[in-house]
PDB file of N, CA and C in Angstrom:
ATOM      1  N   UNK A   1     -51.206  13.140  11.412  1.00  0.00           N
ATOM      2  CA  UNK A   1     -50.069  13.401  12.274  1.00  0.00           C
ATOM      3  C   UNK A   1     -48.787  12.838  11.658  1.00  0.00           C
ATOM      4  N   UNK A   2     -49.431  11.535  11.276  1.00  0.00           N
ATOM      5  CA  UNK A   2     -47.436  10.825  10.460  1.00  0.00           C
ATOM      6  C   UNK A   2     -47.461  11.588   9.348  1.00  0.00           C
ATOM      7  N   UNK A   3     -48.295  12.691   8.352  1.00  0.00           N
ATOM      8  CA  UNK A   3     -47.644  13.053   7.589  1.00  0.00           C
ATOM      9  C   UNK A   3     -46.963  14.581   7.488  1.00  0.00           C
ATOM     10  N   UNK A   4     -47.680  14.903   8.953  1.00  0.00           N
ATOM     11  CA  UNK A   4     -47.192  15.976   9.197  1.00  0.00           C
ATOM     12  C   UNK A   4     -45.499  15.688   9.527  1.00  0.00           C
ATOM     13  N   UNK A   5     -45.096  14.611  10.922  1.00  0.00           N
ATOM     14  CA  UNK A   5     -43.810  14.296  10.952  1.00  0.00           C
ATOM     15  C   UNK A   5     -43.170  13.931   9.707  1.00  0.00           C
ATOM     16  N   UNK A   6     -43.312  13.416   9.076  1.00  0.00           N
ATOM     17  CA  UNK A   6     -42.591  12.995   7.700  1.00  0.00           C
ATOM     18  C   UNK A   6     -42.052  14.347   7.036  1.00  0.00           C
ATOM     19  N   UNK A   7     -43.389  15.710   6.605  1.00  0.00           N
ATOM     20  CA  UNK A   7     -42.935  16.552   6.124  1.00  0.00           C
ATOM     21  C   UNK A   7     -42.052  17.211   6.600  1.00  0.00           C
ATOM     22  N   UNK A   8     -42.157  17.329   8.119  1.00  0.00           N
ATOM     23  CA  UNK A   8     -41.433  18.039   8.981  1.00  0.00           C
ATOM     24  C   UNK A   8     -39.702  17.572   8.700  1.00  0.00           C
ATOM     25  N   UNK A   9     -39.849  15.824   8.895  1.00  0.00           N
ATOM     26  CA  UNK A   9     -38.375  15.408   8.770  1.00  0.00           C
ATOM     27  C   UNK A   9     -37.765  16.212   7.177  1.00  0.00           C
ATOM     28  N   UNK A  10     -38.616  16.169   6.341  1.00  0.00           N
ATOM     29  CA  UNK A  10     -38.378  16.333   5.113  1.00  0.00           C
ATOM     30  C   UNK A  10     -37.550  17.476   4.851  1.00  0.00           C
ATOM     31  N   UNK A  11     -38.707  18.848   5.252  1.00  0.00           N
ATOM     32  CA  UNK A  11     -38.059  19.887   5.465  1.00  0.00           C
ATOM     33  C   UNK A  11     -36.658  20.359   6.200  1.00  0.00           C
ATOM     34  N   UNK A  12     -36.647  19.934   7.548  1.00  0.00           N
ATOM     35  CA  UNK A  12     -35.324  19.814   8.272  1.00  0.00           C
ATOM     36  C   UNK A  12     -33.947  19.197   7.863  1.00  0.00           C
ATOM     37  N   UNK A  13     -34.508  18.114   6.826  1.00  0.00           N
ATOM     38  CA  UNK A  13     -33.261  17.695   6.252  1.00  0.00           C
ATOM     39  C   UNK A  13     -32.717  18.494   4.502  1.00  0.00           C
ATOM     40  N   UNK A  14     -33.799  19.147   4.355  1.00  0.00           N
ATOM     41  CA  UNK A  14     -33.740  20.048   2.888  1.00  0.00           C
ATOM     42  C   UNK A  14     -32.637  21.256   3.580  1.00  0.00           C
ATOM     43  N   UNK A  15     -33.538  21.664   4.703  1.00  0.00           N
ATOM     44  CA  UNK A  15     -32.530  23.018   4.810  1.00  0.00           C
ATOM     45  C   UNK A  15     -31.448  23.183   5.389  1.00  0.00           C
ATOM     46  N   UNK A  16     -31.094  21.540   6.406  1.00  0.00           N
ATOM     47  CA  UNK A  16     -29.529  21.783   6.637  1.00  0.00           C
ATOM     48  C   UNK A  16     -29.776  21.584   8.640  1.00  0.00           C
ATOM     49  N   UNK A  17     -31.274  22.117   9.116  1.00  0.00           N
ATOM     50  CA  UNK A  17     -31.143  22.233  10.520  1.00  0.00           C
ATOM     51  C   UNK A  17     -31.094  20.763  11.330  1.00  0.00           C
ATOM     52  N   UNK A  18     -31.421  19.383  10.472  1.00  0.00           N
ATOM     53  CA  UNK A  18     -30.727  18.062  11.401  1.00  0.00           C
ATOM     54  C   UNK A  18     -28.717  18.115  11.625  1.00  0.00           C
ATOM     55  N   UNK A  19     -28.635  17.691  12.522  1.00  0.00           N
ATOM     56  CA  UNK A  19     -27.247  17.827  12.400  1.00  0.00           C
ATOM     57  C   UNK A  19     -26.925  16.293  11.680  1.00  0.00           C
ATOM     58  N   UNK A  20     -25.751  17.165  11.010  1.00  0.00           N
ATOM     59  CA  UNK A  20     -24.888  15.278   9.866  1.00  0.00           C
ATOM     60  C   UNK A  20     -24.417  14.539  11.244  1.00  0.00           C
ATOM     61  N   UNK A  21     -24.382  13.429  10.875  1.00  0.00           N
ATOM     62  CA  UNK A  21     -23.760  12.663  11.852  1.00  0.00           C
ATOM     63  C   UNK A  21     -21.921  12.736  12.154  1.00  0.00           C
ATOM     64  N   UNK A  22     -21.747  12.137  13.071  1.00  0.00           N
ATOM     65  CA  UNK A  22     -20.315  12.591  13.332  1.00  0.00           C
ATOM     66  C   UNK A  22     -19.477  11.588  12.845  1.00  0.00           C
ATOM     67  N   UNK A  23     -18.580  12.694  12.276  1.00  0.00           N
ATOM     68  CA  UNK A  23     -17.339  11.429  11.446  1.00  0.00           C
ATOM     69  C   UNK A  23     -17.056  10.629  12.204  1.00  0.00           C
ATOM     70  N   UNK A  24     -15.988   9.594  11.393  1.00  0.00           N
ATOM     71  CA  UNK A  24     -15.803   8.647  12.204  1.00  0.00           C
ATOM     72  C   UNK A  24     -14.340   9.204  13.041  1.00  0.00           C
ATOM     73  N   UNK A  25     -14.064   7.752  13.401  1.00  0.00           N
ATOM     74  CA  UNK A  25     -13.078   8.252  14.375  1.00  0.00           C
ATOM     75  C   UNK A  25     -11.500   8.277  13.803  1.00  0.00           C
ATOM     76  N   UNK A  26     -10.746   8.750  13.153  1.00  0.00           N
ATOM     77  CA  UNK A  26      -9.485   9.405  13.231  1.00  0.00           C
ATOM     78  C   UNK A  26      -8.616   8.336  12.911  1.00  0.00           C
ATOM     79  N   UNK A  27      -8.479   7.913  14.150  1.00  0.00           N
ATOM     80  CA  UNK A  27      -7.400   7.072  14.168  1.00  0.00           C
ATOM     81  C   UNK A  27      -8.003   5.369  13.071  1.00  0.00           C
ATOM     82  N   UNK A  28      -9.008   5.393  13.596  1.00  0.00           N
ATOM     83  CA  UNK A  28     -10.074   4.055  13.155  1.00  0.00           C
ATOM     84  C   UNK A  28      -9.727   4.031  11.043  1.00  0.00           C
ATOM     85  N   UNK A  29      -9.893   5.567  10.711  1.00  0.00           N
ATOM     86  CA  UNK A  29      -9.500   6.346   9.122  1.00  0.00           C
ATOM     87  C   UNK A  29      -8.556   5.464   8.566  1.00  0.00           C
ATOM     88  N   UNK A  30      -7.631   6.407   9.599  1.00  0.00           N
ATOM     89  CA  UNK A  30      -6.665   5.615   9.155  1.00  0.00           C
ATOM     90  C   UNK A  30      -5.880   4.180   9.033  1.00  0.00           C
ATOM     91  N   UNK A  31      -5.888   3.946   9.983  1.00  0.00           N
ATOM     92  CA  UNK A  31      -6.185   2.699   9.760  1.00  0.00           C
ATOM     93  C   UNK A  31      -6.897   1.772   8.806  1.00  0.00           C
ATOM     94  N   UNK A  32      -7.806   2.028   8.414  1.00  0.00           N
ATOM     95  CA  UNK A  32      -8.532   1.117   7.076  1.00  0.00           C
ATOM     96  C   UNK A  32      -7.797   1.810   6.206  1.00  0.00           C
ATOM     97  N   UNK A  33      -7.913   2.866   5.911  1.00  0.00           N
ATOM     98  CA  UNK A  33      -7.035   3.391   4.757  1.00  0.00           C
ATOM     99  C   UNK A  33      -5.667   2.474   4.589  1.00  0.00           C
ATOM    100  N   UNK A  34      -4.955   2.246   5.894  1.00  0.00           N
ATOM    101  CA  UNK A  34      -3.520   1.625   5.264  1.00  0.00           C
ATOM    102  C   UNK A  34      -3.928   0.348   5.542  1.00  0.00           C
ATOM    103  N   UNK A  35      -4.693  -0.647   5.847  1.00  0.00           N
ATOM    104  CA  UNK A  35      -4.937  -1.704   5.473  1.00  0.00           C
ATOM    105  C   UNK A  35      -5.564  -2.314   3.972  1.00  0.00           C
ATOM    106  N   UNK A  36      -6.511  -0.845   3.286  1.00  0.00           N
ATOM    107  CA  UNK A  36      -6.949  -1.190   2.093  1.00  0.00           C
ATOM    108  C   UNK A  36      -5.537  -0.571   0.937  1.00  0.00           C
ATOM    109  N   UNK A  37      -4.597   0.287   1.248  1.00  0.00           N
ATOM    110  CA  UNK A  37      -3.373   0.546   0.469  1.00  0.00           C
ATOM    111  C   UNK A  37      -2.391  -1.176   0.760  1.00  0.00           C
ATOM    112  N   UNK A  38      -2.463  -1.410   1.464  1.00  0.00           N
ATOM    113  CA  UNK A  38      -1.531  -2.838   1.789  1.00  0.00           C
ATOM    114  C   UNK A  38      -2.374  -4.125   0.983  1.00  0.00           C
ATOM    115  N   UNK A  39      -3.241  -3.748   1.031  1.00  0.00           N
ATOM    116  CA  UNK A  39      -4.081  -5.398   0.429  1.00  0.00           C
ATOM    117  C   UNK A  39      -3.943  -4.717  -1.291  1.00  0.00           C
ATOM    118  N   UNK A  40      -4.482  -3.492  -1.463  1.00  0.00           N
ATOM    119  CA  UNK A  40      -3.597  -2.760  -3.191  1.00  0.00           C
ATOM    120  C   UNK A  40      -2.576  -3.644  -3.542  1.00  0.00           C
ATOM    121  N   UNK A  41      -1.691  -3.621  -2.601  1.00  0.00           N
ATOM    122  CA  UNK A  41      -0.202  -3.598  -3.222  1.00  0.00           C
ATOM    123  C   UNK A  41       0.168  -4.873  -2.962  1.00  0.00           C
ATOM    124  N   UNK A  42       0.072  -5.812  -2.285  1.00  0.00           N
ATOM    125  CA  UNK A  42      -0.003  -6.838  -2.681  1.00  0.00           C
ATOM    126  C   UNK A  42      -0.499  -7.539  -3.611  1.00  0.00           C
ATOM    127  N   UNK A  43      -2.223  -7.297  -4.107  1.00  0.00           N
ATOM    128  CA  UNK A  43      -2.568  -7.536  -5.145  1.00  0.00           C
ATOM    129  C   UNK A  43      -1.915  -7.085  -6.403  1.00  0.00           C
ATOM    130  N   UNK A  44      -1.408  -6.269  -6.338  1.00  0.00           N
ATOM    131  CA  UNK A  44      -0.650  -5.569  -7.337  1.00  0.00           C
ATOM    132  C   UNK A  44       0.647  -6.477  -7.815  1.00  0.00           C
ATOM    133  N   UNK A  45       1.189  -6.494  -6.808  1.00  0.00           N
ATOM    134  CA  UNK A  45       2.696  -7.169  -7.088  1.00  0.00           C
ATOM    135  C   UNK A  45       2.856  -8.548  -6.466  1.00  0.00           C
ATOM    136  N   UNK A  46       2.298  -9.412  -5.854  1.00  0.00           N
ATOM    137  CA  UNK A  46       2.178 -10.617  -5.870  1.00  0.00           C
ATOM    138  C   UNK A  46       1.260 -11.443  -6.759  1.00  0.00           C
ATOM    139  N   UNK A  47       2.373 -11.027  -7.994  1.00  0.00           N
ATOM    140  CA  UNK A  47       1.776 -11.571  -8.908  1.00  0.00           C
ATOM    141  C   UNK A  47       3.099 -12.568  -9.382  1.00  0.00           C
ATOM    142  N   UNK A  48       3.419 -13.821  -9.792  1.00  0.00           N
ATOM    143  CA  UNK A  48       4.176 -14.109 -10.022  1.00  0.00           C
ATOM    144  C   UNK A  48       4.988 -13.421 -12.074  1.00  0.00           C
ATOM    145  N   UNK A  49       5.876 -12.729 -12.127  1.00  0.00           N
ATOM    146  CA  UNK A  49       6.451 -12.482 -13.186  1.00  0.00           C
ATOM    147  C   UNK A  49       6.594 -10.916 -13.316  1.00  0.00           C
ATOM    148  N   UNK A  50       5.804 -10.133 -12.221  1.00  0.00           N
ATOM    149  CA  UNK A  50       5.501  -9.235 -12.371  1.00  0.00           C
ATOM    150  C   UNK A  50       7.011  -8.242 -11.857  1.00  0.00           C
ATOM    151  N   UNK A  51       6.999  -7.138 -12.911  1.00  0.00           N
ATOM    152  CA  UNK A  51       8.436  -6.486 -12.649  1.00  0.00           C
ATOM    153  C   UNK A  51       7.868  -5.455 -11.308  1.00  0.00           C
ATOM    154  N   UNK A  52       8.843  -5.739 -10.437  1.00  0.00           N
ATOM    155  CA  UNK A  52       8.492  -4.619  -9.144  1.00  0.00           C
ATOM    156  C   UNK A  52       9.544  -3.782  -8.674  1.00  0.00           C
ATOM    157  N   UNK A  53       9.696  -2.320  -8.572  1.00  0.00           N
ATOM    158  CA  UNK A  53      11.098  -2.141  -8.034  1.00  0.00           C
ATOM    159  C   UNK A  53      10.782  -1.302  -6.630  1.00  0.00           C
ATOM    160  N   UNK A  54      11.799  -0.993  -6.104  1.00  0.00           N
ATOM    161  CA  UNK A  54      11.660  -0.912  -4.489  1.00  0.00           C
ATOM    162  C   UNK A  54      12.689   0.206  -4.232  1.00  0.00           C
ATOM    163  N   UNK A  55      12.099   1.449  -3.422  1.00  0.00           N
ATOM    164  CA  UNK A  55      12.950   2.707  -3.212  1.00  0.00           C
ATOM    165  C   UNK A  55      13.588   2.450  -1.937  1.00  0.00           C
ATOM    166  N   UNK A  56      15.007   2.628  -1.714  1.00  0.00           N
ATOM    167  CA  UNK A  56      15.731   2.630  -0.236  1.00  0.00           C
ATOM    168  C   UNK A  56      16.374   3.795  -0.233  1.00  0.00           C
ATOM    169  N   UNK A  57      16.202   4.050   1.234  1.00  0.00           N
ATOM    170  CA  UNK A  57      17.273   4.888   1.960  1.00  0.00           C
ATOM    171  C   UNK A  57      18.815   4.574   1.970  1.00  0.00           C
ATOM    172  N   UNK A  58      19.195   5.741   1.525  1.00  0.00           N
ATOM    173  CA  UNK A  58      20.921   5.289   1.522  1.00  0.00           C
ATOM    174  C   UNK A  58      21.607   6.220   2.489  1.00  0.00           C
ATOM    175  N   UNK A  59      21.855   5.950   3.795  1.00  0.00           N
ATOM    176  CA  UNK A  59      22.258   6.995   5.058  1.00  0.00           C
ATOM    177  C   UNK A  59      20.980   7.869   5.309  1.00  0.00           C
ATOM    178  N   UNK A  60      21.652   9.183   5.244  1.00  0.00           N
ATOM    179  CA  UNK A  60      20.809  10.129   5.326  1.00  0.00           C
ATOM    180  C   UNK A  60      19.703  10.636   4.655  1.00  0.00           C
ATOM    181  N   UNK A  61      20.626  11.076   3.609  1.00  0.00           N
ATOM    182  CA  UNK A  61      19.857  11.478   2.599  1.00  0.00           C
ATOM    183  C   UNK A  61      19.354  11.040   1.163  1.00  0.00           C
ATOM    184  N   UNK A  62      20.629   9.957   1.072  1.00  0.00           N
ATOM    185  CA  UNK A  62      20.258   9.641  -0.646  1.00  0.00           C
ATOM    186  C   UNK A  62      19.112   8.849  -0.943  1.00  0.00           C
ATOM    187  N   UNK A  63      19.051   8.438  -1.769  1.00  0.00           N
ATOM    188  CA  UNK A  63      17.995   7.427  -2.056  1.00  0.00           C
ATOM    189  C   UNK A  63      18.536   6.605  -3.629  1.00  0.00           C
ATOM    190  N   UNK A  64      17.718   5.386  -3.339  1.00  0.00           N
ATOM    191  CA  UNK A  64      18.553   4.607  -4.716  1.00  0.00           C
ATOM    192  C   UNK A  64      17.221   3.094  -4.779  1.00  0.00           C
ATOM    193  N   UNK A  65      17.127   3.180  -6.584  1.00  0.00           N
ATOM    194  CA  UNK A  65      16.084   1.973  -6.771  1.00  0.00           C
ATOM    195  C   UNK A  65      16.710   0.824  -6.895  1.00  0.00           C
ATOM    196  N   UNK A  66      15.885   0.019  -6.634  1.00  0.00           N
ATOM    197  CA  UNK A  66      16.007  -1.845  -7.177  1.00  0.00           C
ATOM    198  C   UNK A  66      14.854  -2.254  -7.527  1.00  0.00           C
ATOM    199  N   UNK A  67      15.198  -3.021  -8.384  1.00  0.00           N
ATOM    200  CA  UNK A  67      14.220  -3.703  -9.202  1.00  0.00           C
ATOM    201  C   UNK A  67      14.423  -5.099  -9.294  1.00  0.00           C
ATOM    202  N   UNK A  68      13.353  -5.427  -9.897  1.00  0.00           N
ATOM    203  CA  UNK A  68      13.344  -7.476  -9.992  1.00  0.00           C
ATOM    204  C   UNK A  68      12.200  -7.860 -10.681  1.00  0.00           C
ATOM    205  N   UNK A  69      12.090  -9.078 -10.567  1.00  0.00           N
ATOM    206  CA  UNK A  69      10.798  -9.742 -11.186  1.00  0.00           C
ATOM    207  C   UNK A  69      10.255 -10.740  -9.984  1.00  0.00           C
ATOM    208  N   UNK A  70       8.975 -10.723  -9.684  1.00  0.00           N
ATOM    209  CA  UNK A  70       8.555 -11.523  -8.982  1.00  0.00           C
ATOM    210  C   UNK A  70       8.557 -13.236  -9.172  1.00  0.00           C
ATOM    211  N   UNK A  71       9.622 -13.838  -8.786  1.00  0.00           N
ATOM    212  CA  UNK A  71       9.838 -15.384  -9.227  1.00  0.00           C
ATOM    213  C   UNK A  71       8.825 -16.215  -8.299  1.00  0.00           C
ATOM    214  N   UNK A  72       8.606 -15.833  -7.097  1.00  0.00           N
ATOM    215  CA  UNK A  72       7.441 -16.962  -6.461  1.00  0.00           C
ATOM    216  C   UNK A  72       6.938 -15.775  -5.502  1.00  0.00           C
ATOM    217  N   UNK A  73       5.584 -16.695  -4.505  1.00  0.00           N
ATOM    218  CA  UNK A  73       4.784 -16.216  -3.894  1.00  0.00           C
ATOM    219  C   UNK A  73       4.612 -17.106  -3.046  1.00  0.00           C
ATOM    220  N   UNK A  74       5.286 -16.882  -1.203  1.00  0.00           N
ATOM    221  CA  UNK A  74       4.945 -17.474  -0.783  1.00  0.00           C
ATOM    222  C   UNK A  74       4.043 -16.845   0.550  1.00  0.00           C
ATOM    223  N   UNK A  75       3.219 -17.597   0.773  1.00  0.00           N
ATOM    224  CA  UNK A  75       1.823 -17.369   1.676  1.00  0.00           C
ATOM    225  C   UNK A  75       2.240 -15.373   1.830  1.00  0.00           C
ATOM    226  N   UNK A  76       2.716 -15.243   2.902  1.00  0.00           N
ATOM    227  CA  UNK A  76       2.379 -13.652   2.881  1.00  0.00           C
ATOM    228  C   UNK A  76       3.794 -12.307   2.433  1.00  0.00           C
ATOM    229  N   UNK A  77       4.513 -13.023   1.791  1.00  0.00           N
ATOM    230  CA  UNK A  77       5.667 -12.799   1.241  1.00  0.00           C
ATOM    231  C   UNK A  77       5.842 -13.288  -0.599  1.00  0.00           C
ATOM    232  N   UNK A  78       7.024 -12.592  -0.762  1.00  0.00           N
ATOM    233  CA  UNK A  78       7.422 -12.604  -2.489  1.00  0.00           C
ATOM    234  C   UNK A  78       8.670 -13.141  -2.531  1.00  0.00           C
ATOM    235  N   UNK A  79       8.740 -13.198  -3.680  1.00  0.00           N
ATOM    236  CA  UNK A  79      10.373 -13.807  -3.792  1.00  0.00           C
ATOM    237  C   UNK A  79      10.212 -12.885  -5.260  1.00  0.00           C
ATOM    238  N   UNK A  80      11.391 -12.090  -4.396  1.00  0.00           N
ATOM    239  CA  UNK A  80      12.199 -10.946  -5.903  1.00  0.00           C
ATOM    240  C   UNK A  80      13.582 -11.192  -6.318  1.00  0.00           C
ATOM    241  N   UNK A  81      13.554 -11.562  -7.614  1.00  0.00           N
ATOM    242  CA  UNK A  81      14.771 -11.891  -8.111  1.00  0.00           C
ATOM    243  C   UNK A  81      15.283 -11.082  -8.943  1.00  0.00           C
ATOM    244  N   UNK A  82      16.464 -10.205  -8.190  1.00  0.00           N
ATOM    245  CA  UNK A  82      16.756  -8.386  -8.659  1.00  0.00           C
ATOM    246  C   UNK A  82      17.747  -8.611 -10.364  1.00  0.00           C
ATOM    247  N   UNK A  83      17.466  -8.023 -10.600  1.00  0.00           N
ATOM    248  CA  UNK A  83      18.006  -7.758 -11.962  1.00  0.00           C
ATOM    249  C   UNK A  83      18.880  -6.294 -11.996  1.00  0.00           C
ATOM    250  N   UNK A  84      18.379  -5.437 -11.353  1.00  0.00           N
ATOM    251  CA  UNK A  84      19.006  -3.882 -11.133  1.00  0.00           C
ATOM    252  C   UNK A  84      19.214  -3.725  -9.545  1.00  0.00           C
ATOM    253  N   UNK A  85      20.406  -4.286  -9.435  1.00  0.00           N
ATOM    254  CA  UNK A  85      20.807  -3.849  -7.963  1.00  0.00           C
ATOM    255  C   UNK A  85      21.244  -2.244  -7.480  1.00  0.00           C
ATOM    256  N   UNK A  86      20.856  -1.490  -8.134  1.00  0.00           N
ATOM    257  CA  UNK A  86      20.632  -0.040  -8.232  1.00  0.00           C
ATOM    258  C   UNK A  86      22.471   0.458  -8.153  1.00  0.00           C
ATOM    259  N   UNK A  87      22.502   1.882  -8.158  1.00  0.00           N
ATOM    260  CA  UNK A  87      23.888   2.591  -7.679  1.00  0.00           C
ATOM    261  C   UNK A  87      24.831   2.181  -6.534  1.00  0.00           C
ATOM    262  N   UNK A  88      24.143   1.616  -5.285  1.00  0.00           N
ATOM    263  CA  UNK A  88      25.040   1.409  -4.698  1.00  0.00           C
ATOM    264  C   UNK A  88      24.801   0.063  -4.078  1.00  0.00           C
ATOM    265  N   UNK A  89      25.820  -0.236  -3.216  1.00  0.00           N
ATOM    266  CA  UNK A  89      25.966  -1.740  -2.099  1.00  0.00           C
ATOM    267  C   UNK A  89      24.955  -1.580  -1.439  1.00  0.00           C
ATOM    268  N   UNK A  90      24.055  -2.781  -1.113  1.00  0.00           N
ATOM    269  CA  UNK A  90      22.820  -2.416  -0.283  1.00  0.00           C
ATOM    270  C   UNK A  90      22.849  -4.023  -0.091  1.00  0.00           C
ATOM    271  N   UNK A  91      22.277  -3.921   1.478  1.00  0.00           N
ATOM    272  CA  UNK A  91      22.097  -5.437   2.111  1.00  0.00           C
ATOM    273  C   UNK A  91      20.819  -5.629   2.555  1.00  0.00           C
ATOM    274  N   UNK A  92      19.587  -5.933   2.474  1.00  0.00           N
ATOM    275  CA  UNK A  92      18.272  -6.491   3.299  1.00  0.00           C
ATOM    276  C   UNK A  92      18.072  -7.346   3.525  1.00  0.00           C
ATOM    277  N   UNK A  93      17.322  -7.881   4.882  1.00  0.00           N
ATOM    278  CA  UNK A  93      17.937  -8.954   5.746  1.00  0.00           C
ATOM    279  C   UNK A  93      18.546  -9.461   5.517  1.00  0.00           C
ATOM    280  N   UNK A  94      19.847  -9.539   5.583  1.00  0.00           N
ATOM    281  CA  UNK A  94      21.073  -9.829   5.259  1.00  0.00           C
ATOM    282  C   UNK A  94      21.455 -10.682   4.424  1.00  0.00           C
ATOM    283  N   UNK A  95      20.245 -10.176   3.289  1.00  0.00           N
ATOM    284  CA  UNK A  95      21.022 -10.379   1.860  1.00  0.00           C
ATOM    285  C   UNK A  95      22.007  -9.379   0.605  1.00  0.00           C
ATOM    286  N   UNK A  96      22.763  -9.291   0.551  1.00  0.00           N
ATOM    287  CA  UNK A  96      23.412  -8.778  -0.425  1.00  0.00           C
ATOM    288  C   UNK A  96      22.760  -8.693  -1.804  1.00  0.00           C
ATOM    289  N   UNK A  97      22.261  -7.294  -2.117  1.00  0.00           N
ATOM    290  CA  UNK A  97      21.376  -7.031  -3.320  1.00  0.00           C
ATOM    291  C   UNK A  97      22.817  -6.500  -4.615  1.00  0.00           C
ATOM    292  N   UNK A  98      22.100  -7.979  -5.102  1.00  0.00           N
ATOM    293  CA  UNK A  98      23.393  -7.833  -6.575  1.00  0.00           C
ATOM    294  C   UNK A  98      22.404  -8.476  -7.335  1.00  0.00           C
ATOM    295  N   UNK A  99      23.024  -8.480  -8.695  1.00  0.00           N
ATOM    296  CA  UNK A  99      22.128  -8.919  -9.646  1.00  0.00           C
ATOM    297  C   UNK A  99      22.482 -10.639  -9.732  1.00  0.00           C
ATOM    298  N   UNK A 100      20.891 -11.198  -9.687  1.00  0.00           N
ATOM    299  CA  UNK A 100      20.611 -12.302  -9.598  1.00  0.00           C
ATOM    300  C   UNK A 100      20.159 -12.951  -8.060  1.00  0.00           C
ATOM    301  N   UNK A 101      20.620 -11.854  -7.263  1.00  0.00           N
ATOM    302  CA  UNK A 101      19.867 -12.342  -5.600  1.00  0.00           C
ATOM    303  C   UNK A 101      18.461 -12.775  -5.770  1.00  0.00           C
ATOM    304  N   UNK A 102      17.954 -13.397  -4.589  1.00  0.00           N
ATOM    305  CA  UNK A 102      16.936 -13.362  -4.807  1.00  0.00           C
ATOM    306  C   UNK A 102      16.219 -12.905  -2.870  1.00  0.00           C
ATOM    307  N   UNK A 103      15.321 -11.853  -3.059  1.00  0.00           N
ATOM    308  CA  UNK A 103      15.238 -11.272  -1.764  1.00  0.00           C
ATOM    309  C   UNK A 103      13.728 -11.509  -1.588  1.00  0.00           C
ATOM    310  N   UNK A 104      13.469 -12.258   0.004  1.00  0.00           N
ATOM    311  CA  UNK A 104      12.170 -12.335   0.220  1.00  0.00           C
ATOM    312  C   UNK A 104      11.352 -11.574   1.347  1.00  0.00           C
ATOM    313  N   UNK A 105      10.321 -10.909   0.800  1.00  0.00           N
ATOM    314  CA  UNK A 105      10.235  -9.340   1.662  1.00  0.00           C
ATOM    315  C   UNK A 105       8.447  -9.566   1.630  1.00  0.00           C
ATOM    316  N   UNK A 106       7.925  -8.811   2.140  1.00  0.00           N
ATOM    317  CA  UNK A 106       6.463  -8.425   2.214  1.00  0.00           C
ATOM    318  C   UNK A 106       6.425  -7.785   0.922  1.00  0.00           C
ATOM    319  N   UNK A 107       5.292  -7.751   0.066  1.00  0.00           N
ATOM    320  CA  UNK A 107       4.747  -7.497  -1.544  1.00  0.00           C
ATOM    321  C   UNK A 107       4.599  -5.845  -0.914  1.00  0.00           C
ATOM    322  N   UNK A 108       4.527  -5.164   0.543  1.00  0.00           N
ATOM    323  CA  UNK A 108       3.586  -3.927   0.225  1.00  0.00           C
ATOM    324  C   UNK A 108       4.753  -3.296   0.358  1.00  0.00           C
ATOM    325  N   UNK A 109       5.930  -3.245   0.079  1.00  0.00           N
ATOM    326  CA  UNK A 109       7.844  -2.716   0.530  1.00  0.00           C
ATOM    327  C   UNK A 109       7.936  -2.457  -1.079  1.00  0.00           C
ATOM    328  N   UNK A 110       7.097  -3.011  -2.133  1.00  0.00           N
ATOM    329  CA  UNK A 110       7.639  -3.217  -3.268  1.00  0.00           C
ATOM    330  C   UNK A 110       6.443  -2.300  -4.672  1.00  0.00           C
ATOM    331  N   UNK A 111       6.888  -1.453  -5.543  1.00  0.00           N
ATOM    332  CA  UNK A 111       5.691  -0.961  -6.410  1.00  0.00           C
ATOM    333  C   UNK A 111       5.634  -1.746  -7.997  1.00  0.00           C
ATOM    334  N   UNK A 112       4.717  -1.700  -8.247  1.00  0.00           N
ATOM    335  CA  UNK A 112       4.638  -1.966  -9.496  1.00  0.00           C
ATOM    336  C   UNK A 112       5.938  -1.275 -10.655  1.00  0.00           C
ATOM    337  N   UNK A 113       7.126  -1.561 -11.397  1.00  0.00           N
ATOM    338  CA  UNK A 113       7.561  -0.328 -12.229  1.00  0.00           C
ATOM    339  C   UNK A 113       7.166  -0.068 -13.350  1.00  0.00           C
ATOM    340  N   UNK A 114       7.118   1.179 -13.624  1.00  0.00           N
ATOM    341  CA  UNK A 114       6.316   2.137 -14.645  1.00  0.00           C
ATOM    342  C   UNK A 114       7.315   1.704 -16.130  1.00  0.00           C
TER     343      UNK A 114
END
């Protein structure tokens, strides 16, 4: 009898008639997904020395880079010390991004530069 059930399971799962189990849930996806992209990118760029630059919105539409080098690391934050304060005037938390600032932000705001 158990090897009849066994074959039976066997067969049913060869040809497709068990049903797959049901994905997971959606929202749950995503979620790990952007928690395992955030723990990436921190590992990535909380690194102390490491060059990182960072894309902003300028109004509407423009867009404009900055760059830096990672000078310290503290507990869940970086310390970027910009070297390319990009094309235009730009302030984050109300620091003034010029060359030689030094701006302290979350590591996952920031990419590795190519």
């Amino acid at each position: 009898m158990k090897k009849h059930l066994a074959l039976f399971g066997l067969v049913a799962l060869l040809c497709g008639c068990v049903a797959a189990p049901a994905p997971p849930d959606p929202a749950a996806a995503r979620a790990y997904a952007r928690s395992v992209a955030e723990a990436e990118a921190r590992a990535a760029v909380a690194v102390v020395g490491a060059r990182v630059c960072r894309r902003l919105t300028v109004g509407i539409g423009n867009t404009d880079w900055v760059s830096g080098v990672v000078a310290r690391v503290e507990g869940d934050q970086v310390a970027v010390q910009i070297d390319n304060a990009g094309r235009m005037s730009q302030v984050i938390d109300g620091v003034a991004v010029v060359r030689g600032a030094t701006l302290r932000t979350r590591p996952e705001l920031w990419t590795p530069c190519r």
